[in-house]
C-alpha atoms as a PDB file:
ATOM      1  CA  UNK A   1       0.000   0.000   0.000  1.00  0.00           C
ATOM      2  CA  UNK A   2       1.265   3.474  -1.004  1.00  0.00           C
ATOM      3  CA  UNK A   3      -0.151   7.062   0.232  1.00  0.00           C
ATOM      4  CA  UNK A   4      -1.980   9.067  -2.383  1.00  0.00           C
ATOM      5  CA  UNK A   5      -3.587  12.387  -2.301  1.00  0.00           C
ATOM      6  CA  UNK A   6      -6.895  12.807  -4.069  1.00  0.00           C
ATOM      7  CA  UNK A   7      -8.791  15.720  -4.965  1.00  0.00           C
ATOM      8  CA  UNK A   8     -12.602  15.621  -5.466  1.00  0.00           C
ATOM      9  CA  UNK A   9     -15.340  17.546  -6.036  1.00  0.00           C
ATOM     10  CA  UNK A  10     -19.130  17.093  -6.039  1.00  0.00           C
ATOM     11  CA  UNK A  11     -20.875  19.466  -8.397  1.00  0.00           C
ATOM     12  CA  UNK A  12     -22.667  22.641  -7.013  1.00  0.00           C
ATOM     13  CA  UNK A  13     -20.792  22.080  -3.767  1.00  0.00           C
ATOM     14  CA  UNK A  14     -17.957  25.368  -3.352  1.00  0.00           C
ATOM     15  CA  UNK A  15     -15.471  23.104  -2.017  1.00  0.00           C
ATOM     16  CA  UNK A  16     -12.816  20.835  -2.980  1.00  0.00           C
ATOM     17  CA  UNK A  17     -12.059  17.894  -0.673  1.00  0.00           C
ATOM     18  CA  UNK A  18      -8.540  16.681  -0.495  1.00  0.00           C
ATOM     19  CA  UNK A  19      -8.227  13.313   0.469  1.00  0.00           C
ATOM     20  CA  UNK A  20      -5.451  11.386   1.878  1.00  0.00           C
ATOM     21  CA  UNK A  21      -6.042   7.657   0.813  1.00  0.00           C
ATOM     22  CA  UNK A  22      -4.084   4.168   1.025  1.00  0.00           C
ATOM     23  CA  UNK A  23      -4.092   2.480  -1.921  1.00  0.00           C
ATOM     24  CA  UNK A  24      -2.078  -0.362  -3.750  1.00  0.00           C
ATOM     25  CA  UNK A  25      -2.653   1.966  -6.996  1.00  0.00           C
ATOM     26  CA  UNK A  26      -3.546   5.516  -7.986  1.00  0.00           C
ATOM     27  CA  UNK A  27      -6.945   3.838  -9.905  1.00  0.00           C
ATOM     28  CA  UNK A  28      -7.723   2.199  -6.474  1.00  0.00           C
ATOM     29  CA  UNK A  29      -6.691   5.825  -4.469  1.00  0.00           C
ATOM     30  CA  UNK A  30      -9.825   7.373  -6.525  1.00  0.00           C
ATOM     31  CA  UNK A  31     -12.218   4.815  -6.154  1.00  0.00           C
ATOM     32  CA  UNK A  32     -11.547   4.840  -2.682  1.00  0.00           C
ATOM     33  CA  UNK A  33     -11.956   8.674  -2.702  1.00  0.00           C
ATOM     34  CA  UNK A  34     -15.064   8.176  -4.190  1.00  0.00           C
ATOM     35  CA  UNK A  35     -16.613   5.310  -1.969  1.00  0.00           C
ATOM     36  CA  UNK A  36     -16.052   7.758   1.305  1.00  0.00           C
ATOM     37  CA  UNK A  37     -18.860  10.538  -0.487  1.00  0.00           C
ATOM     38  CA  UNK A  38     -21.132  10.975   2.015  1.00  0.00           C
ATOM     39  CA  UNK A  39     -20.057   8.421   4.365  1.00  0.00           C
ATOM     40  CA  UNK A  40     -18.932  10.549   7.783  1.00  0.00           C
ATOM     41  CA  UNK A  41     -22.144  12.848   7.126  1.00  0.00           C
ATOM     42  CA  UNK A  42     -24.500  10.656   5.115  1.00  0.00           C
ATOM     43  CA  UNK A  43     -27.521  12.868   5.978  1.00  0.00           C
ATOM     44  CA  UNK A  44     -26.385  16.083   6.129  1.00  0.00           C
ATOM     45  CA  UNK A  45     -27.543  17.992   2.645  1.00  0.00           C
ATOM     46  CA  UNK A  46     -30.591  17.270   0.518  1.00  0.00           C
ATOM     47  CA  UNK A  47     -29.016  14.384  -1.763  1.00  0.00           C
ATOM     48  CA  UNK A  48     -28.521  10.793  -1.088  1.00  0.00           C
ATOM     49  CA  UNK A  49     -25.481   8.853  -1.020  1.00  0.00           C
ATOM     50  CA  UNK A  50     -25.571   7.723  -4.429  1.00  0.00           C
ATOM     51  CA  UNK A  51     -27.037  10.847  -5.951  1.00  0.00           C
ATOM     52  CA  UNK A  52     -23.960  12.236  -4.563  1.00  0.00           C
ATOM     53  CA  UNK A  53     -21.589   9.679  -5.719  1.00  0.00           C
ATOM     54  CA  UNK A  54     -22.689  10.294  -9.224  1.00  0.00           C
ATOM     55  CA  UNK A  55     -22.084  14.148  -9.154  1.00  0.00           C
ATOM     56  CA  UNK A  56     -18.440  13.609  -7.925  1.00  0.00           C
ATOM     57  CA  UNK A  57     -15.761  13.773  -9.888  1.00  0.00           C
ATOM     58  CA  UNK A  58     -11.854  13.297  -9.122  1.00  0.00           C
ATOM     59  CA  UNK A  59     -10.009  16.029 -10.165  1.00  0.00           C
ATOM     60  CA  UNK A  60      -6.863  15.031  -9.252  1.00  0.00           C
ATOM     61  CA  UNK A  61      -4.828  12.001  -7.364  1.00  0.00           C
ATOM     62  CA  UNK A  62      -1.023  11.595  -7.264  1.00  0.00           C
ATOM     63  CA  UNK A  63       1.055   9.723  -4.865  1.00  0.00           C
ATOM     64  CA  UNK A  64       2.260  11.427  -1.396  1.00  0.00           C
ATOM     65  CA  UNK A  65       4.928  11.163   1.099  1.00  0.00           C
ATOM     66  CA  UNK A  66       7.625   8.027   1.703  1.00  0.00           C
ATOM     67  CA  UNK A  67       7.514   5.123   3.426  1.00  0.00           C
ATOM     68  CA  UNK A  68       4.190   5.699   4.406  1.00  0.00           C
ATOM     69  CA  UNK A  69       4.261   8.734   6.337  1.00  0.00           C
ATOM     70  CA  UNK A  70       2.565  12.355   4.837  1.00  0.00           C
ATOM     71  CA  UNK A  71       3.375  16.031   6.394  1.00  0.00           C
ATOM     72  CA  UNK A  72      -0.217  17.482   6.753  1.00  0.00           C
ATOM     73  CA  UNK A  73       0.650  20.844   7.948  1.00  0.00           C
ATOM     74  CA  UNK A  74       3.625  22.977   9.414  1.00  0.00           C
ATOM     75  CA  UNK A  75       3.068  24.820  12.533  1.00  0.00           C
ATOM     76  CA  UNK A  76       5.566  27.202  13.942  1.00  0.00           C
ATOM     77  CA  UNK A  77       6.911  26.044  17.198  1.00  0.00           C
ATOM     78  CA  UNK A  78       5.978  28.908  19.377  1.00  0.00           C
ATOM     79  CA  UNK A  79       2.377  28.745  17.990  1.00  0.00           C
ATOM     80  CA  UNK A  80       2.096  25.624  19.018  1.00  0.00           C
ATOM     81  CA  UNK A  81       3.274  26.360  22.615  1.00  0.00           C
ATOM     82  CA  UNK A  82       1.076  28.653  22.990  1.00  0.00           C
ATOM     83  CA  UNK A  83      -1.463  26.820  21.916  1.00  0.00           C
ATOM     84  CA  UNK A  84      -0.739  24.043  24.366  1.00  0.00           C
ATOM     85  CA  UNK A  85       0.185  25.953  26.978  1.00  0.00           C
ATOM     86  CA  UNK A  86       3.587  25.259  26.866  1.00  0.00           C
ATOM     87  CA  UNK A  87       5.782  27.461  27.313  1.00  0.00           C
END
């Protein structure tokens, strides 16, 4: 299994959703991608599941990171103390 990012969008929705997926191949990343539609808020919005499953699209999906591990975000070091209370 590799890590992939994949980028989808359902039409009329303003948002892009990037996705970080495991996957033994890019093709298998985006049907993955596409499977999770709906699935942590399957009744929020006016649409079903597979009414929004058919008005998603992947835009994009490449592979990400090494040996398994992906850098989300960045945070500066004093933020982050500060945050937690740190110091």
């Amino acid at each position: 299994m590799e890590v992939y990012k994949v980028y989808i969008h359902t039409e009329d929705d303003p948002h892009v959703s990037e996705m970080v997926v495991a996957a033994s191949s890019k093709k298998e990343a985006e049907s993955r991608a596409l499977e999770h539609v709906k699935r942590s808020n399957p009744h929020k919005g006016y649409r079903t599941t597979e009414e929004s499953k058919d008005l998603t699209k992947v835009l994009y999906a490449k592979k990400a990171g090494t040996n398994g591990c992906l850098v989300i975000h960045r945070v500066p070091l004093e933020v982050f103390k500060r945050v937690k209370g740190i110091a």
